[in-house]
N, C-alpha and C. Protein backbone atom coordinates (compact mmCIF):
# COMPACT_ATOMS: atom_id res chain seq x y z
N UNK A 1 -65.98 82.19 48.91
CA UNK A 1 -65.51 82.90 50.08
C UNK A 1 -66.50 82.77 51.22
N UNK A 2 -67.73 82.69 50.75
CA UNK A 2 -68.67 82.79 52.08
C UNK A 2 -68.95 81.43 52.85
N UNK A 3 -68.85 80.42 51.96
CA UNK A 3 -68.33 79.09 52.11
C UNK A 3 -67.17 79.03 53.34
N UNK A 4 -66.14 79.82 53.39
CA UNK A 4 -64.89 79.37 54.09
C UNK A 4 -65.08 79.92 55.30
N UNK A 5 -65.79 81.59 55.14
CA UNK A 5 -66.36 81.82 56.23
C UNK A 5 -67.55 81.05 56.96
N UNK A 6 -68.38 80.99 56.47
CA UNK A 6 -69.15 79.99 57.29
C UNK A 6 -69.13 78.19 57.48
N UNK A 7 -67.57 77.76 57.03
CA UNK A 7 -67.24 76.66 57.54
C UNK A 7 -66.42 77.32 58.67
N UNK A 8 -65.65 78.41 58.49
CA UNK A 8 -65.02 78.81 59.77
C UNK A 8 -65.75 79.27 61.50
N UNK A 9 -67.53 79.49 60.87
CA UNK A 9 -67.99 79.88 61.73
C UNK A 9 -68.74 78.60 62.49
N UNK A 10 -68.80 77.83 61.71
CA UNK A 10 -69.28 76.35 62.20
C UNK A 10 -68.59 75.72 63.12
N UNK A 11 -67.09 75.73 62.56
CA UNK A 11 -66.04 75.49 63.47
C UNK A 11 -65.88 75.73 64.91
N UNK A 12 -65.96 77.17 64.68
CA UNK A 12 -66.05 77.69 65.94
C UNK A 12 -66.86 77.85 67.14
N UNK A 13 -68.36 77.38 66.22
CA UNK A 13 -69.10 77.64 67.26
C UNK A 13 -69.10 76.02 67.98
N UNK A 14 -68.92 75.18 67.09
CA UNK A 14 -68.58 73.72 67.63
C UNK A 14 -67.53 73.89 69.00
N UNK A 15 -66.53 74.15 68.80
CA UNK A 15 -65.77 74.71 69.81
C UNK A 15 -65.38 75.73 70.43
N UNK A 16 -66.65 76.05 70.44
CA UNK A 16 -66.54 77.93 71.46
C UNK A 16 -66.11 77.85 72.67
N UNK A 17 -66.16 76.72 73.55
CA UNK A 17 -66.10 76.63 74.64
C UNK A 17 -64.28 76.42 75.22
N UNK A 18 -63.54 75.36 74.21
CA UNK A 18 -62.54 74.85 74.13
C UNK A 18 -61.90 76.07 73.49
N UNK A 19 -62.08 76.67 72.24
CA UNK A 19 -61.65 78.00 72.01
C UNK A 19 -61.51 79.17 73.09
N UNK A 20 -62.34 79.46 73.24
CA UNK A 20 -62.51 80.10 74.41
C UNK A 20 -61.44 80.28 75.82
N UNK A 21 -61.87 79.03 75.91
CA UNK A 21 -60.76 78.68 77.03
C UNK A 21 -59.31 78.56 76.74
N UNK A 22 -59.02 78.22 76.05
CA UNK A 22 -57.45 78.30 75.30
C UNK A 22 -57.16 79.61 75.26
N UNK A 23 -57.87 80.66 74.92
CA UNK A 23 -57.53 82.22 74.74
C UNK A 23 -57.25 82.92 75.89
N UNK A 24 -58.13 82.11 77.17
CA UNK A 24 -58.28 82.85 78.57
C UNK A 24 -57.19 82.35 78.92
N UNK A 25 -56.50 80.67 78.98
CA UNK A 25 -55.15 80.57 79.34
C UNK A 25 -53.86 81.43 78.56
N UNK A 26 -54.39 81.56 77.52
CA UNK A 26 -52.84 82.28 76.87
C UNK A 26 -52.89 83.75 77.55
N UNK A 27 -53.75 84.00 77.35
CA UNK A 27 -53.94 85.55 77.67
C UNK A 27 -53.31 85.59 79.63
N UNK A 28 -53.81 84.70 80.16
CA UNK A 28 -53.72 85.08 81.74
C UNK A 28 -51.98 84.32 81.80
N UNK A 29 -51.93 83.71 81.27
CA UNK A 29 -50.22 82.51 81.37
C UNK A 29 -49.37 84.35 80.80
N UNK A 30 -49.54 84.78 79.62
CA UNK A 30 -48.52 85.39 79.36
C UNK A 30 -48.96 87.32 79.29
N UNK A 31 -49.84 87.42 78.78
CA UNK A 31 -50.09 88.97 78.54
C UNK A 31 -50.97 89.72 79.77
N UNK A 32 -51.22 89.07 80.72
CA UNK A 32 -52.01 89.97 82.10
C UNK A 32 -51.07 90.09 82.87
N UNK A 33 -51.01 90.88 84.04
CA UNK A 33 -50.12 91.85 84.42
C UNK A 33 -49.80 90.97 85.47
N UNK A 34 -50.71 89.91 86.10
CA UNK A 34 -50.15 88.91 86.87
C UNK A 34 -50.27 87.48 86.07
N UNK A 35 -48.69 87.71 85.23
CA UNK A 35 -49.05 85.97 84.62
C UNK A 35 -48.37 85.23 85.22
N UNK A 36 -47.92 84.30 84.58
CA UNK A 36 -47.40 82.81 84.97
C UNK A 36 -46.15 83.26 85.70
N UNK A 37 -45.07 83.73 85.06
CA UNK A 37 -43.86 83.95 85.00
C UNK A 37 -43.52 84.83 86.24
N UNK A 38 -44.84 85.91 86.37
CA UNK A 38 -44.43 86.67 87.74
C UNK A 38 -44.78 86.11 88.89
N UNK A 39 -45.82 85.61 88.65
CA UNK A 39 -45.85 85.00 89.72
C UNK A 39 -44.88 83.97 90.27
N UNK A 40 -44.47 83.27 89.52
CA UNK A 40 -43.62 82.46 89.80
C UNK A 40 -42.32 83.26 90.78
N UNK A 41 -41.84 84.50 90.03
CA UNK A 41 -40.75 84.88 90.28
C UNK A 41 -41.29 85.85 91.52
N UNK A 42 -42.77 86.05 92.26
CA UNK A 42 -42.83 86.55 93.40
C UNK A 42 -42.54 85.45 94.37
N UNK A 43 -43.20 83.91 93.77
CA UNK A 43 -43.52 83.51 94.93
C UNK A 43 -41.54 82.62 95.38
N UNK A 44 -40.76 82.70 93.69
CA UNK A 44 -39.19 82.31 94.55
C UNK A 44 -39.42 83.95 95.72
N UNK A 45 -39.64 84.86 95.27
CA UNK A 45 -38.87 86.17 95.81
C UNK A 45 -39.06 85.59 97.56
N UNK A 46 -40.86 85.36 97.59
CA UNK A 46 -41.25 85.20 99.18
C UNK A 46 -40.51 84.04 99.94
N UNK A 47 -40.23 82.88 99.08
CA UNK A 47 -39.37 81.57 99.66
C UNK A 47 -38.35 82.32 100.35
N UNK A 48 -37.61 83.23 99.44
CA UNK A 48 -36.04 83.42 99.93
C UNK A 48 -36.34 84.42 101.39
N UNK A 49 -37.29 85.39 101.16
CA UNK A 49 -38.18 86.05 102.06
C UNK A 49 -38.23 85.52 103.51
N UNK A 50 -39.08 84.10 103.28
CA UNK A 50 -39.71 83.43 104.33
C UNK A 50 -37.81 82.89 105.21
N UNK A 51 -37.37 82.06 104.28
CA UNK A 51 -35.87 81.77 104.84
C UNK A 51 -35.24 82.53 105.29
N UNK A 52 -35.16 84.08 105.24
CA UNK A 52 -34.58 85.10 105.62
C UNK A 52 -34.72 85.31 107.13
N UNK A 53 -36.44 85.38 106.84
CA UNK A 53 -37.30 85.64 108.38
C UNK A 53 -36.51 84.37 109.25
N UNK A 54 -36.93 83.54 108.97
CA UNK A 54 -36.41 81.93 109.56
C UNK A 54 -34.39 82.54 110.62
N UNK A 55 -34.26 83.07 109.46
CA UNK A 55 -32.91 83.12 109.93
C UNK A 55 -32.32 84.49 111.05
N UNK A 56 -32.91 85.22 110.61
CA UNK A 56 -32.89 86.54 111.66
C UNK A 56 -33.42 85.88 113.04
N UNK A 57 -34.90 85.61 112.77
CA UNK A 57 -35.31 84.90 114.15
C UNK A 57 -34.22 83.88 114.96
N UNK A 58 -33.79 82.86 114.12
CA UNK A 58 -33.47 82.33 114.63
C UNK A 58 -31.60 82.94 115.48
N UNK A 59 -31.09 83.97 114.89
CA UNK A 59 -29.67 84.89 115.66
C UNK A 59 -30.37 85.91 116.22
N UNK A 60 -31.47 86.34 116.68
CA UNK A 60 -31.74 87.40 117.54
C UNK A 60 -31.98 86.04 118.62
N UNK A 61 -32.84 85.03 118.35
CA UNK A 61 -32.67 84.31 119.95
C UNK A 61 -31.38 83.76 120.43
N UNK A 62 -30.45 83.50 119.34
CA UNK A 62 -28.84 82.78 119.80
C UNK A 62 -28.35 84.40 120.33
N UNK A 63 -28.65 85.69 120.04
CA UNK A 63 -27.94 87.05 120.44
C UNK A 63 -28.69 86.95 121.98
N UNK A 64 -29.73 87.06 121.96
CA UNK A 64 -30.63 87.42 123.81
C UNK A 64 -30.12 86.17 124.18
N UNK A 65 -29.98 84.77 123.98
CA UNK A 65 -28.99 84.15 124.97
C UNK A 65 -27.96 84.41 125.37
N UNK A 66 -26.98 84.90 124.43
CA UNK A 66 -25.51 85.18 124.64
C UNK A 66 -25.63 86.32 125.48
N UNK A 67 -26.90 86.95 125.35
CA UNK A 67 -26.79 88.83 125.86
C UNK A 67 -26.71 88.54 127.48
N UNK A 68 -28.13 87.56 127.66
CA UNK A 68 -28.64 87.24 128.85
C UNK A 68 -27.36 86.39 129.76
N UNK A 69 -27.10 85.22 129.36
CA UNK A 69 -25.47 84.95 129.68
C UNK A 69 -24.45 86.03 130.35
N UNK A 70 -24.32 86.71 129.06
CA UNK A 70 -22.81 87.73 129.62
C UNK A 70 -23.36 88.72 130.70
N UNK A 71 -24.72 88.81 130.84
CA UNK A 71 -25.06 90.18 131.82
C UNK A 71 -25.31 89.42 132.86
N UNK A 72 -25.16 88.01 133.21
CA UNK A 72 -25.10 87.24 134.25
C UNK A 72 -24.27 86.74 134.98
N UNK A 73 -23.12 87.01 133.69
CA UNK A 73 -21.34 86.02 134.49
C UNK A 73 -20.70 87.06 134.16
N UNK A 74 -20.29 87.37 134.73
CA UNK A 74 -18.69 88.71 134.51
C UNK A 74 -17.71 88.03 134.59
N UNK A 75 -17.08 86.70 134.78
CA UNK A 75 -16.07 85.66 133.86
C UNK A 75 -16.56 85.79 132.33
N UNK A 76 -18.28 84.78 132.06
CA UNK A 76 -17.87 84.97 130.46
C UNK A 76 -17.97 86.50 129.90
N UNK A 77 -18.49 87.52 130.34
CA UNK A 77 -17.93 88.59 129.91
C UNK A 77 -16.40 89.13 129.62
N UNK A 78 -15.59 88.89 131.05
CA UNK A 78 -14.50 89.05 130.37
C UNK A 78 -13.64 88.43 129.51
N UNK A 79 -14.16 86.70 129.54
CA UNK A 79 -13.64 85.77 128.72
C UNK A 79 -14.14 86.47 127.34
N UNK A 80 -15.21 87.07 127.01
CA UNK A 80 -15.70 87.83 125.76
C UNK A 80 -14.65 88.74 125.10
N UNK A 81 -14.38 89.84 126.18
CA UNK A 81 -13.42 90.77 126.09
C UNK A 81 -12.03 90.71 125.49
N UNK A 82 -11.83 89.71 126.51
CA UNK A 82 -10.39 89.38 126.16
C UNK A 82 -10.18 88.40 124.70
N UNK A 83 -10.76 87.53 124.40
CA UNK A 83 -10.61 86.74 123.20
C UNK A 83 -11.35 87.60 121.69
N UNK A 84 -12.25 88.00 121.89
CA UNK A 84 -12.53 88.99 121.03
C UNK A 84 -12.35 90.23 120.76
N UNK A 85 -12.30 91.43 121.23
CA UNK A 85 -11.53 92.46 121.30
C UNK A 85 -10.40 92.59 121.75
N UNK A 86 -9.37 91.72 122.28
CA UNK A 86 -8.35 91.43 122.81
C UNK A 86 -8.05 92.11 123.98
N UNK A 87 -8.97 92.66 124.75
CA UNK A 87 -8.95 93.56 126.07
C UNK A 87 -7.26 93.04 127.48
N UNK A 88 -6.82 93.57 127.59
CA UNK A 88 -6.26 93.03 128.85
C UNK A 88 -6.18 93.91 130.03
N UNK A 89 -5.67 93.59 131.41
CA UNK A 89 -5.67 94.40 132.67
C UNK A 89 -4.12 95.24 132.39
N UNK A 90 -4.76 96.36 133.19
CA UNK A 90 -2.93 96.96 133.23
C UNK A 90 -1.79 96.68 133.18
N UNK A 91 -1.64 95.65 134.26
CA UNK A 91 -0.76 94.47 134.48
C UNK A 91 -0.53 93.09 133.45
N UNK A 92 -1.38 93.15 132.46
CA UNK A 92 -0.97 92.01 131.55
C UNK A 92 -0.38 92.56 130.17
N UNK A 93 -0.10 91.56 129.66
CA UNK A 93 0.73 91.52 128.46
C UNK A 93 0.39 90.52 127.94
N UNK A 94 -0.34 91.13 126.38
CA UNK A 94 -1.30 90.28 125.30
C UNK A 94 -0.46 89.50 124.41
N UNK A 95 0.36 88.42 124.04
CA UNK A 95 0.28 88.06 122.98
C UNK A 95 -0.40 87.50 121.49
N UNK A 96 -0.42 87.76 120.36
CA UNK A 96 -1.52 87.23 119.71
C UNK A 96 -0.52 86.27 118.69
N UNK A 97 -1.05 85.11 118.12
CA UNK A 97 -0.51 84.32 117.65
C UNK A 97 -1.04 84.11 116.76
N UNK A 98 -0.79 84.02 115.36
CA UNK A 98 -1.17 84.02 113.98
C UNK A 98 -0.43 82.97 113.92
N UNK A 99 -1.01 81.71 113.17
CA UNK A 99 -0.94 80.76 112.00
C UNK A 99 -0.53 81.00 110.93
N UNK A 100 0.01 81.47 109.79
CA UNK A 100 -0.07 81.29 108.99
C UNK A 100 0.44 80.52 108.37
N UNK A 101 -0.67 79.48 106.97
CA UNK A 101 -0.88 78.37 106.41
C UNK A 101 0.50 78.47 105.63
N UNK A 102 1.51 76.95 105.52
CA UNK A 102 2.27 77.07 104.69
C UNK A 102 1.97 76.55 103.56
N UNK A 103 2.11 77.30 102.44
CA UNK A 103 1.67 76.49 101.18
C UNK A 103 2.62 75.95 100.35
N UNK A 104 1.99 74.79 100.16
CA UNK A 104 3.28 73.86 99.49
C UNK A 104 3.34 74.05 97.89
């Protein structure tokens, strides 16, 4: 028995270093509180994050154009009005015209 132990301790101390290090990857890859896996799944979280940002930015500047536009032309304002809320003058009469798809 003391034989197996101290071939086991020979072993090890031969490769304490390589041991060692194998334990610090398993341990940090799966059982520490920031391993492999979360991280991973923060850094999809921040991608979708970052694309998000990307995209707001980019319809708040297409909104302050359109804003800046309509508070400049009172045609495309009312062209706004009328095609989107369907606004008309006293004197007019709106028709609206629906498509609907025939399916074969």
């Amino acid at each position: 028995m003391k034989e197996k132990v101290g071939r086991f301790v020979s072993i090890f101390w031969k490769f304490k270093y390589v041991i060692t290090t194998a334990a610090f990857l398993v341990w940090m890859g799966f059982f520490d509180r920031q391993n492999y896996f979360y991280r991973a799944k923060l850094d999809r979280e921040m991608e979708t994050l970052v694309q998000d940002t990307l995209f707001y930015h980019n319809e708040i500047s297409e909104n302050t154009r359109r804003l800046n536009e309509l508070n400049g032309d009172r045609a495309a304002l009312e062209k706004l009005g009328r095609e989107k809320y369907l606004m008309k003058k006293d004197d007019e009469d709106v028709f609206v015209i629906v498509n609907e798809g025939v399916n074969k």
